[in-house]
N, C-alpha and C. Protein backbone atom coordinates (compact mmCIF):
# COMPACT_ATOMS: atom_id res chain seq x y z
N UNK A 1 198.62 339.27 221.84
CA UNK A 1 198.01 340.28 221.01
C UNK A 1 197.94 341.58 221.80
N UNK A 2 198.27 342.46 221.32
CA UNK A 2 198.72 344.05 221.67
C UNK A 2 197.45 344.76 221.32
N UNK A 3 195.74 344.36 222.24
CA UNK A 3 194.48 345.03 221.84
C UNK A 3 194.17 346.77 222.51
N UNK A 4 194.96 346.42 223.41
CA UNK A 4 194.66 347.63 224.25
C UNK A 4 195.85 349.08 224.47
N UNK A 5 196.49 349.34 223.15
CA UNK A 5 197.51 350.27 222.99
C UNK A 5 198.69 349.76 223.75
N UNK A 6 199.39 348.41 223.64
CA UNK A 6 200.33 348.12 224.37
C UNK A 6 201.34 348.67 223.31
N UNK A 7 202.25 348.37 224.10
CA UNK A 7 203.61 348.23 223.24
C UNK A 7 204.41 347.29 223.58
N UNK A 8 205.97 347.01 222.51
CA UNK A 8 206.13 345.99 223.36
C UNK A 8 208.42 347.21 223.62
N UNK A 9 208.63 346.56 224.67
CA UNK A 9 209.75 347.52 225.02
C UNK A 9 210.96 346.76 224.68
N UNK A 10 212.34 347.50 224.69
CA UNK A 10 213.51 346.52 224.76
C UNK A 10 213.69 345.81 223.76
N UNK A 11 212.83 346.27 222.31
CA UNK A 11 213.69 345.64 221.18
C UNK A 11 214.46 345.90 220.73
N UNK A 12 215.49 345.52 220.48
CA UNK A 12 216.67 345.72 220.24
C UNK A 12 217.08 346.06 218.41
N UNK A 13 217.15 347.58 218.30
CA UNK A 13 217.08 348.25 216.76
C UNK A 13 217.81 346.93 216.31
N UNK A 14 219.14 347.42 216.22
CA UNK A 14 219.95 346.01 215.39
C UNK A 14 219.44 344.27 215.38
N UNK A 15 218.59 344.37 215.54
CA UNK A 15 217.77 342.79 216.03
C UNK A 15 216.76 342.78 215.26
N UNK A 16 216.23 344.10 214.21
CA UNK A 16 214.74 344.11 213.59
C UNK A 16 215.52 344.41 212.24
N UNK A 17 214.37 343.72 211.28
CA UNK A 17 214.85 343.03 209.99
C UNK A 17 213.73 344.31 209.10
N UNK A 18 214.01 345.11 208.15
CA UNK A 18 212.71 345.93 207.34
C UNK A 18 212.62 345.02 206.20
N UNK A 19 211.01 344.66 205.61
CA UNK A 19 210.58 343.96 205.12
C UNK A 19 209.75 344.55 204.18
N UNK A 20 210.38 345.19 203.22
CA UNK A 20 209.35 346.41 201.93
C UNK A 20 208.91 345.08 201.00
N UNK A 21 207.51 344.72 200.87
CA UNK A 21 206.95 344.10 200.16
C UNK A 21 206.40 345.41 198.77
N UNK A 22 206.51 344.43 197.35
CA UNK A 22 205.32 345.17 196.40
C UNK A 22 204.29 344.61 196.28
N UNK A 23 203.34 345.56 195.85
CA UNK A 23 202.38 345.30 195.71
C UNK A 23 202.05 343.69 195.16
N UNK A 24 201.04 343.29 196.12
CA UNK A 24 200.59 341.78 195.33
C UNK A 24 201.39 340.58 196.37
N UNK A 25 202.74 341.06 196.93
CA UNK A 25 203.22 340.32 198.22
C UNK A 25 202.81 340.08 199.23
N UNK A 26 203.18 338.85 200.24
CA UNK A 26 202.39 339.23 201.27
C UNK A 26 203.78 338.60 202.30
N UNK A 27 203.45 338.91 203.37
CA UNK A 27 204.46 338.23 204.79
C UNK A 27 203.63 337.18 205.71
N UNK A 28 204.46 336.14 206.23
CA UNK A 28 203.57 335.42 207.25
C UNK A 28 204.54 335.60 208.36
N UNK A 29 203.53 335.47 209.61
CA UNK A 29 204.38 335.45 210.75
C UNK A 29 204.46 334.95 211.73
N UNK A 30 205.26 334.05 212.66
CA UNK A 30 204.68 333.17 213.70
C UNK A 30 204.23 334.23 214.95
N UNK A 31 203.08 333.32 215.21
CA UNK A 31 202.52 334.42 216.59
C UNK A 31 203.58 334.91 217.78
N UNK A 32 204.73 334.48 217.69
CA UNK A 32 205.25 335.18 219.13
C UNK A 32 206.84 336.26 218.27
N UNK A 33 206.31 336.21 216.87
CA UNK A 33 207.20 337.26 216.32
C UNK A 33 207.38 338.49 216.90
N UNK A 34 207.70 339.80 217.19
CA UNK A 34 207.37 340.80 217.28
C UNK A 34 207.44 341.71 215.41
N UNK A 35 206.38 341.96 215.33
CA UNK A 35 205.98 343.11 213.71
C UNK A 35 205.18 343.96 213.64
N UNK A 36 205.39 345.10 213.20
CA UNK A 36 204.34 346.10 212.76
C UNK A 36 204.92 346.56 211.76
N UNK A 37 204.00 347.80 211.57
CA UNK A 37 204.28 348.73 209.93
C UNK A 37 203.87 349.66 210.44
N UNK A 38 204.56 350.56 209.61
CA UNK A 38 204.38 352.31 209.44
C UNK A 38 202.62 352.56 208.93
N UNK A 39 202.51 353.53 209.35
CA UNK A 39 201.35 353.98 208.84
C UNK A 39 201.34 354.23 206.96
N UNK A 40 200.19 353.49 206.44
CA UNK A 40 199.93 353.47 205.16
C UNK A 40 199.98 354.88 204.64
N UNK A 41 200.78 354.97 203.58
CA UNK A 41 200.75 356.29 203.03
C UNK A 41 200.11 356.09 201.16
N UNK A 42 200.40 355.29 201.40
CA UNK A 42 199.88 355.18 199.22
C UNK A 42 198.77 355.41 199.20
N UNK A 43 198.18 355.16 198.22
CA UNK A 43 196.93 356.02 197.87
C UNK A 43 196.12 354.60 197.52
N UNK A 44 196.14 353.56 197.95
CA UNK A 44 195.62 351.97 197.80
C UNK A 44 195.32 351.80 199.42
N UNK A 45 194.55 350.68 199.37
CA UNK A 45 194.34 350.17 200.71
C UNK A 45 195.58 348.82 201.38
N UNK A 46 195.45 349.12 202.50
CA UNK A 46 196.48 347.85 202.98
C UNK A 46 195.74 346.66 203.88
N UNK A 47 195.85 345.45 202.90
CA UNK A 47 194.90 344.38 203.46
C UNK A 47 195.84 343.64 204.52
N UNK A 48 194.83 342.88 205.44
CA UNK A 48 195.54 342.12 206.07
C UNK A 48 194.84 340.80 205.97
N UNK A 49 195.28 339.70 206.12
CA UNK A 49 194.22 338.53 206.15
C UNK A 49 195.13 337.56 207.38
N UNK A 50 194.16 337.53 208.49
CA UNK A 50 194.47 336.84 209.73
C UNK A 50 193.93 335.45 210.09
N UNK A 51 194.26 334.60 210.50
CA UNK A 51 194.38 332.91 210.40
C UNK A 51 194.18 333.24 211.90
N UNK A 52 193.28 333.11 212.75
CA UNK A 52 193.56 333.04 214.38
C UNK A 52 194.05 332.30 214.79
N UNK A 53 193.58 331.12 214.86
CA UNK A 53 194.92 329.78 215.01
C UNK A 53 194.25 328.41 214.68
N UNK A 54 194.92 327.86 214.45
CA UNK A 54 194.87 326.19 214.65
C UNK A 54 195.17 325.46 215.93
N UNK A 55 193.76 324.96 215.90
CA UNK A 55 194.14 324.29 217.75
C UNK A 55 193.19 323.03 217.50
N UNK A 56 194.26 322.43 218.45
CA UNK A 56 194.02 320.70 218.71
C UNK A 56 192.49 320.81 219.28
N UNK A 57 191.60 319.90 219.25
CA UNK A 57 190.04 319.49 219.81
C UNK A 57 190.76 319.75 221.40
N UNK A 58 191.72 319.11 221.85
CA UNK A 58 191.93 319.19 223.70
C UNK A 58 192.20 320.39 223.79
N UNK A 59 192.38 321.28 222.87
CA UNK A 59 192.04 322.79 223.73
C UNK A 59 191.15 323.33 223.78
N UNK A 60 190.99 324.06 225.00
CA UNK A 60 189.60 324.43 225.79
C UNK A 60 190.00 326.08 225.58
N UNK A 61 189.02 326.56 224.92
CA UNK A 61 189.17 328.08 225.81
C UNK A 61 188.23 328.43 227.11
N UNK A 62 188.93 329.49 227.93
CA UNK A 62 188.86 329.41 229.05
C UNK A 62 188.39 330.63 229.13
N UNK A 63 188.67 331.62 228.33
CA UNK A 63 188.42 332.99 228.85
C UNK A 63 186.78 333.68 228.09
N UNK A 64 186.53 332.41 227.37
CA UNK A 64 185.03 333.30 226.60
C UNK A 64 184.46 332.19 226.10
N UNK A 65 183.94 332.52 224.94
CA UNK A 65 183.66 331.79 223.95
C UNK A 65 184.18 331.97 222.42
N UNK A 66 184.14 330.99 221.46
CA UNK A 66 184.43 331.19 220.86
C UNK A 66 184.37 329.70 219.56
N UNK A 67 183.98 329.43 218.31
CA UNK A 67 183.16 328.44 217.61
C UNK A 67 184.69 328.58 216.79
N UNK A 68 184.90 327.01 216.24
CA UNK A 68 185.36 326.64 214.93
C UNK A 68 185.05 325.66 214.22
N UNK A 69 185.40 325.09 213.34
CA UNK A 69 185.35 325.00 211.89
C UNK A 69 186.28 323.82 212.55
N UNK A 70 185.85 322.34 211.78
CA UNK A 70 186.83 321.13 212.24
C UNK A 70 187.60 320.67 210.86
N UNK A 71 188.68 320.69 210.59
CA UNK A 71 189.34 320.94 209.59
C UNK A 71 189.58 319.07 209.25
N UNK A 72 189.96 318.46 209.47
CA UNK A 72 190.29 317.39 209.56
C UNK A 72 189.71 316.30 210.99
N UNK A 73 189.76 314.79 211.27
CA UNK A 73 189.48 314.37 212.16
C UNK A 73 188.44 314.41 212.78
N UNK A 74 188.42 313.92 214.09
CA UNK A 74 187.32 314.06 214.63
C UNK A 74 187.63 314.65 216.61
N UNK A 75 186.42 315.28 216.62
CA UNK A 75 186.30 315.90 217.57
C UNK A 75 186.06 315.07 218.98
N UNK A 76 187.29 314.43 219.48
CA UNK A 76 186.47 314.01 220.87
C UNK A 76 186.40 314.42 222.12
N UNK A 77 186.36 315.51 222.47
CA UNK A 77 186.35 316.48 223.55
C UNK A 77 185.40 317.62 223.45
N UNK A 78 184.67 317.64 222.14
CA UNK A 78 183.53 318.53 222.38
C UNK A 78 183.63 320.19 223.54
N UNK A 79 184.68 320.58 222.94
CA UNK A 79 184.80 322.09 224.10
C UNK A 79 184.53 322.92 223.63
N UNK A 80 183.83 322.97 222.08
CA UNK A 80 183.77 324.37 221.52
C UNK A 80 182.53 323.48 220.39
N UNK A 81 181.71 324.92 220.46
CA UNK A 81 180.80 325.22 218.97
C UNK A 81 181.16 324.95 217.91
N UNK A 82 180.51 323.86 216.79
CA UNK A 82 181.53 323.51 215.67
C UNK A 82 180.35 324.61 214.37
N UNK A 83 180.50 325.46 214.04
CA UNK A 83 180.11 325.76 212.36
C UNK A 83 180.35 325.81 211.36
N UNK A 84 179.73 325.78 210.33
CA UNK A 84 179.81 325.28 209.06
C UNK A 84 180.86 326.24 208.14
N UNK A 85 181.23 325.59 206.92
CA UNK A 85 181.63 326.82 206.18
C UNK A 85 180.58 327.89 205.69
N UNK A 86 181.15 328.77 204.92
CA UNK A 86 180.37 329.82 204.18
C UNK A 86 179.67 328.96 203.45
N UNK A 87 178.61 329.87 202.84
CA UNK A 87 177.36 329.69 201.80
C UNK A 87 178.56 330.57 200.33
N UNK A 88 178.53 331.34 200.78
CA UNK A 88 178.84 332.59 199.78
C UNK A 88 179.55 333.42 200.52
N UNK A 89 179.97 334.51 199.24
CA UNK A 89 180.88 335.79 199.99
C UNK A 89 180.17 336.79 200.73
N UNK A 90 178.89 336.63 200.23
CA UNK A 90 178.08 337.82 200.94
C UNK A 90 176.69 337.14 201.90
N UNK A 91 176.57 336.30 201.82
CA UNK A 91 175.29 335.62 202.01
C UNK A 91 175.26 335.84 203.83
N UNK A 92 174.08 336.24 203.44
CA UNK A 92 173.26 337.49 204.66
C UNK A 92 173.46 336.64 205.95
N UNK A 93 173.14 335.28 206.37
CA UNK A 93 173.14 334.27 207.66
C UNK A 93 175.12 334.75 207.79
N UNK A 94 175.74 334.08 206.84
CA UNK A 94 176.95 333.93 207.11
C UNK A 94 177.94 335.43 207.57
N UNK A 95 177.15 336.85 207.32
CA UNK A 95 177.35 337.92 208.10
C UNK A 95 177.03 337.87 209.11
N UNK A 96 176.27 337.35 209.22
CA UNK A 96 175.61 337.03 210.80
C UNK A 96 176.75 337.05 212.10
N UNK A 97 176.89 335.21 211.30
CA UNK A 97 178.07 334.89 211.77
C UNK A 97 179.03 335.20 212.09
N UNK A 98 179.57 336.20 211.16
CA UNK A 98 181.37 336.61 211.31
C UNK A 98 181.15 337.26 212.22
N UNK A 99 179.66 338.27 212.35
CA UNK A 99 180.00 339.31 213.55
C UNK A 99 180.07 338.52 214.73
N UNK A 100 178.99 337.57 214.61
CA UNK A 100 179.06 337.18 216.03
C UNK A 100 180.22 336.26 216.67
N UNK A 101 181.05 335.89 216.00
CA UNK A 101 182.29 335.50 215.75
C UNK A 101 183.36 336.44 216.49
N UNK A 102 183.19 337.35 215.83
CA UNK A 102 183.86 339.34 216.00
C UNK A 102 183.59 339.21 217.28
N UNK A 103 182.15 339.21 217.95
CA UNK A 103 181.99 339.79 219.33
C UNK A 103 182.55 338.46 219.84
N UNK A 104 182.24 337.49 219.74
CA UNK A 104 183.14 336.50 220.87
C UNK A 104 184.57 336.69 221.38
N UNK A 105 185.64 337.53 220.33
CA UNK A 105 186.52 337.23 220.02
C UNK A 105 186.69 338.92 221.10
N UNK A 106 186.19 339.75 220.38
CA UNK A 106 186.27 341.19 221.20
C UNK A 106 186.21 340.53 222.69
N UNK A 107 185.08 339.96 223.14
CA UNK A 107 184.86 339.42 224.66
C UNK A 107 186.32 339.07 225.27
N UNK A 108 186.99 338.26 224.42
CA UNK A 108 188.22 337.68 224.77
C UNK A 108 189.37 338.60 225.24
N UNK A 109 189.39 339.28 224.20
CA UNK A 109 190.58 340.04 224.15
C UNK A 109 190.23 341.30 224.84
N UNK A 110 189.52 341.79 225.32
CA UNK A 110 189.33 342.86 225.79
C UNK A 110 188.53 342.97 227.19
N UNK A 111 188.89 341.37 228.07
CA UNK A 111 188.25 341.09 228.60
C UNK A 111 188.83 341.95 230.25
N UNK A 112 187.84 342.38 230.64
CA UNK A 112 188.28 343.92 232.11
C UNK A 112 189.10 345.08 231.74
N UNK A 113 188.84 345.13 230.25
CA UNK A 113 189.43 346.32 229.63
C UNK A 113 188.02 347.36 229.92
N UNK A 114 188.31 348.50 230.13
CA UNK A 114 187.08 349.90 229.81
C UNK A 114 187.24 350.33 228.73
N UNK A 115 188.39 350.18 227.97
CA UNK A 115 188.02 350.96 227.01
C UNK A 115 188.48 349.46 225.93
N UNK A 116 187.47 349.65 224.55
CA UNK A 116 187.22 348.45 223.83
C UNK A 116 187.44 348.88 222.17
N UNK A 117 188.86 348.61 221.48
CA UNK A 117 189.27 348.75 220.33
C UNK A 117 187.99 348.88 219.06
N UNK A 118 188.15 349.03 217.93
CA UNK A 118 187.27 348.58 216.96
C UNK A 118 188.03 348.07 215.80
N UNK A 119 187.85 347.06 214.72
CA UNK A 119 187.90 347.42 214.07
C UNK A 119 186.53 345.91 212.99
């Protein structure tokens, strides 16, 4: 993940594919793709909806913290915070949550950085 104004170098023009979705489309992408987009110009907003990952119970994170959600199976390595689903779309505890979710995740990625992204 590119948090701290990276870039990435040496891609090769003839090697990148343009991908004009309409409205209501969407793209998926495996994490070691390289993708971006132009800056939004329409007069609509441009959503994104991000999946952080799916990971086996034997992975540990190492660099922070950070809670999930056990989708299937069972947990026998206990290395991470398990919480619940949502209540609701808005329901006041479960804001709670996402932020504090948000800051675990900021911790991670921006970890001996000085200067610290937002969004």
């Amino acid at each position: 993940m590119l948090t701290r104004g990276q870039t990435v170098d040496n891609v090769p023009k003839e090697e990148t594919k343009p991908l004009i979705l309409k409205a209501g489309q969407m793209s998926l992408h495996h994490p070691k793709v390289v993708h971006g987009s132009k800056l939004n110009q329409s007069n609509d907003r441009r959503i994104g909806f991000v999946i952080q990952s799916y990971i086996g119970t034997n992975v540990k994170q190492v660099l922070g913290k950070n809670s999930v959600q056990l989708a299937r199976g069972i947990d026998e390595f206990n290395f991470h915070e398990k919480i619940k689903r949502t209540k609701s779309l808005m329901d006041k505890n479960d804001l709670k949550l996402k932020k504090q979710e948000n800051d675990y995740l900021q911790e991670i990625f921006y970890k001996g950085s000085e200067k610290k992204g937002t969004y």
